[in-house]
Protein backbone atom coordinates (compact mmCIF):
# COMPACT_ATOMS: atom_id res chain seq x y z
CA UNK A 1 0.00 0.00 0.00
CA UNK A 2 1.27 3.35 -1.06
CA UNK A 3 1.51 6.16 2.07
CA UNK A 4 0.02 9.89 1.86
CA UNK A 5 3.42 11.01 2.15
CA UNK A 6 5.12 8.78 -0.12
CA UNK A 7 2.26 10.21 -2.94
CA UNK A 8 2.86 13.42 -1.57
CA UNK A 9 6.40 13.44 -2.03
CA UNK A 10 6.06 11.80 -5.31
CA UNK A 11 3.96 14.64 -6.61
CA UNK A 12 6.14 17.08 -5.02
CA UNK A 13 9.19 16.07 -7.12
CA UNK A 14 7.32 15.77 -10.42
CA UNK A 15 5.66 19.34 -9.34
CA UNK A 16 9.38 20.79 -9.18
CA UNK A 17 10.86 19.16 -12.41
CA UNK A 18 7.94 20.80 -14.28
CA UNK A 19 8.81 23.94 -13.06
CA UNK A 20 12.66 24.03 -12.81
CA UNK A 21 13.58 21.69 -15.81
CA UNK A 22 10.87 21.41 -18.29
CA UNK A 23 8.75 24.88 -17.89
CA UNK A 24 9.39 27.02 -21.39
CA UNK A 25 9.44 30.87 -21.51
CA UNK A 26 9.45 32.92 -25.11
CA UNK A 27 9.92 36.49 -25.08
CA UNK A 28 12.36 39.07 -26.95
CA UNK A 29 15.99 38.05 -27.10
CA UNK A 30 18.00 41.23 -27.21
CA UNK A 31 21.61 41.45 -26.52
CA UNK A 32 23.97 44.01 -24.65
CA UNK A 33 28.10 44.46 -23.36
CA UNK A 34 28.11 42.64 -20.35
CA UNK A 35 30.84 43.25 -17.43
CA UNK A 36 29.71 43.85 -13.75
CA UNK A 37 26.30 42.26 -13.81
CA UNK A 38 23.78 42.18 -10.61
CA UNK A 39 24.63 39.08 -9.67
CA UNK A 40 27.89 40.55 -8.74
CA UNK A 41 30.11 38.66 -11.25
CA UNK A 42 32.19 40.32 -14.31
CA UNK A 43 31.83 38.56 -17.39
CA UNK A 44 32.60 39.33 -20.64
CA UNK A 45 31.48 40.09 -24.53
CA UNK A 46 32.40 36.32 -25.61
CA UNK A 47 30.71 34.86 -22.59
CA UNK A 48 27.77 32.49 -22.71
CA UNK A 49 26.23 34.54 -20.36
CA UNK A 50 22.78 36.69 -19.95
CA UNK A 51 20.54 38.81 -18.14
CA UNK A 52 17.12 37.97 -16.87
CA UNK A 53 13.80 40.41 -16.95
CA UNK A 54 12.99 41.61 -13.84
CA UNK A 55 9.33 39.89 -13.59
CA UNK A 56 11.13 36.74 -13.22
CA UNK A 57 14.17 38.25 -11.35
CA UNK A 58 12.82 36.86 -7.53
CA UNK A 59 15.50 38.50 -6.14
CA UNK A 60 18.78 37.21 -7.57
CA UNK A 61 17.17 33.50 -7.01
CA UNK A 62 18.56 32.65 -10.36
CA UNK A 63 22.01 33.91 -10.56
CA UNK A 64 24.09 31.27 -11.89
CA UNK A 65 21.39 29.18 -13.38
CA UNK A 66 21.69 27.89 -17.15
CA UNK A 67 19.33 28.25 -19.70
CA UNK A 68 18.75 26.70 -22.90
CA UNK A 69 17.87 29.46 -25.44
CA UNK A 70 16.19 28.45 -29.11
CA UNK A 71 15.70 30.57 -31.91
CA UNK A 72 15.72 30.39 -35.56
CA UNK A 73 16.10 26.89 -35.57
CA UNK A 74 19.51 27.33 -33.29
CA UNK A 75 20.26 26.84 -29.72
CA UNK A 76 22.76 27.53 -26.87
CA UNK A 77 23.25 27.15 -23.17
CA UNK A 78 24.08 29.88 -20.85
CA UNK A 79 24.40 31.34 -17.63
CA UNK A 80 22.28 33.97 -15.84
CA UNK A 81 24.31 36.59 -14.70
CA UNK A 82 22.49 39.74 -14.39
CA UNK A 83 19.24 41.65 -14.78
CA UNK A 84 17.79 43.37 -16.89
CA UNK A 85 15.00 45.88 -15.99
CA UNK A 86 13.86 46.81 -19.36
CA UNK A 87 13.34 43.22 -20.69
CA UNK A 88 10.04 42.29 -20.89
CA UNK A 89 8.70 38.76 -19.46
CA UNK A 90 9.71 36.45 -20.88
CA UNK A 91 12.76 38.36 -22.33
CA UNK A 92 16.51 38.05 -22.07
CA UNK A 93 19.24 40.44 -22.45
CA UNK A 94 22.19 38.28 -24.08
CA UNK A 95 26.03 38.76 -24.59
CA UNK A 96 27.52 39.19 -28.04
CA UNK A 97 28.37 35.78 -27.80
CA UNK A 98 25.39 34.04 -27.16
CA UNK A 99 23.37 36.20 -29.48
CA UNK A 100 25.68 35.61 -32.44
CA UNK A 101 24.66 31.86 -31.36
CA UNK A 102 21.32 32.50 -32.61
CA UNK A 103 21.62 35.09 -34.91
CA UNK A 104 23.46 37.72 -36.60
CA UNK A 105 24.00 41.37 -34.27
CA UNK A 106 23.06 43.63 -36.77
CA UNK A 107 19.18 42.08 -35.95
CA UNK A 108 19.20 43.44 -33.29
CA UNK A 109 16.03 41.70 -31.66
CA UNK A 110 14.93 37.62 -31.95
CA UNK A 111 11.91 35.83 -30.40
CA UNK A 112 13.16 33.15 -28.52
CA UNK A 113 12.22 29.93 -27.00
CA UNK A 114 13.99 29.39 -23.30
CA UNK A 115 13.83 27.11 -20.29
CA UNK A 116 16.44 26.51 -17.06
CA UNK A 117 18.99 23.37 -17.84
């Protein structure tokens, strides 16, 4: 016989994959000159590296995390590393690098397709 807490738990785990590993975000995919970001690192131009919105900021909860960004039939892996106040939900701010990953500079703006690796 199964417990209530062994169902509960159960639940609670599948609950938290959904959200953390499998839960997809699109938005505008912009990109900017990173250095010293809000998460308090310095990174650089050919960095893998971006910055978050702040609707889904919560506070420096996901400095560090890695996110798999898809656009244009392309995709990449990077880190969070800063905010970015301007971006709207959904939206990420990206380095040169990770942009050019997806796209060419000169367009300046992509939809994207993203969720935390």
């Amino acid at each position: 016989m199964v417990s209530k807490v062994t169902v509960a738990f159960v639940f609670a785990t599948l609950l938290a994959l959904l959200v953390i590993g499998v839960a997809a975000f699109s938005g505008r995919g912009t990109w900017y000159y990173p250095g010293l970001g809000a998460c308090g690192w310095t990174n650089n131009n050919g960095q893998y590296v971006v910055a978050l919105n702040a609707a889904q900021w919560d506070n420096k909860a996901h400095c560090g995390a890695k996110v798999s960004i898809s656009a244009q039939g392309r995709s990449v892996t990077a880190e969070i590393v800063d905010l970015c106040p301007g971006c709207p939900y959904g939206g990420l701010d990206m380095s040169p690098a990770t942009f050019q990953a997806l796209g060419n500079l000169n367009q300046g703006v992509l939809n994207i397709n993203w969720n935390y690796a």
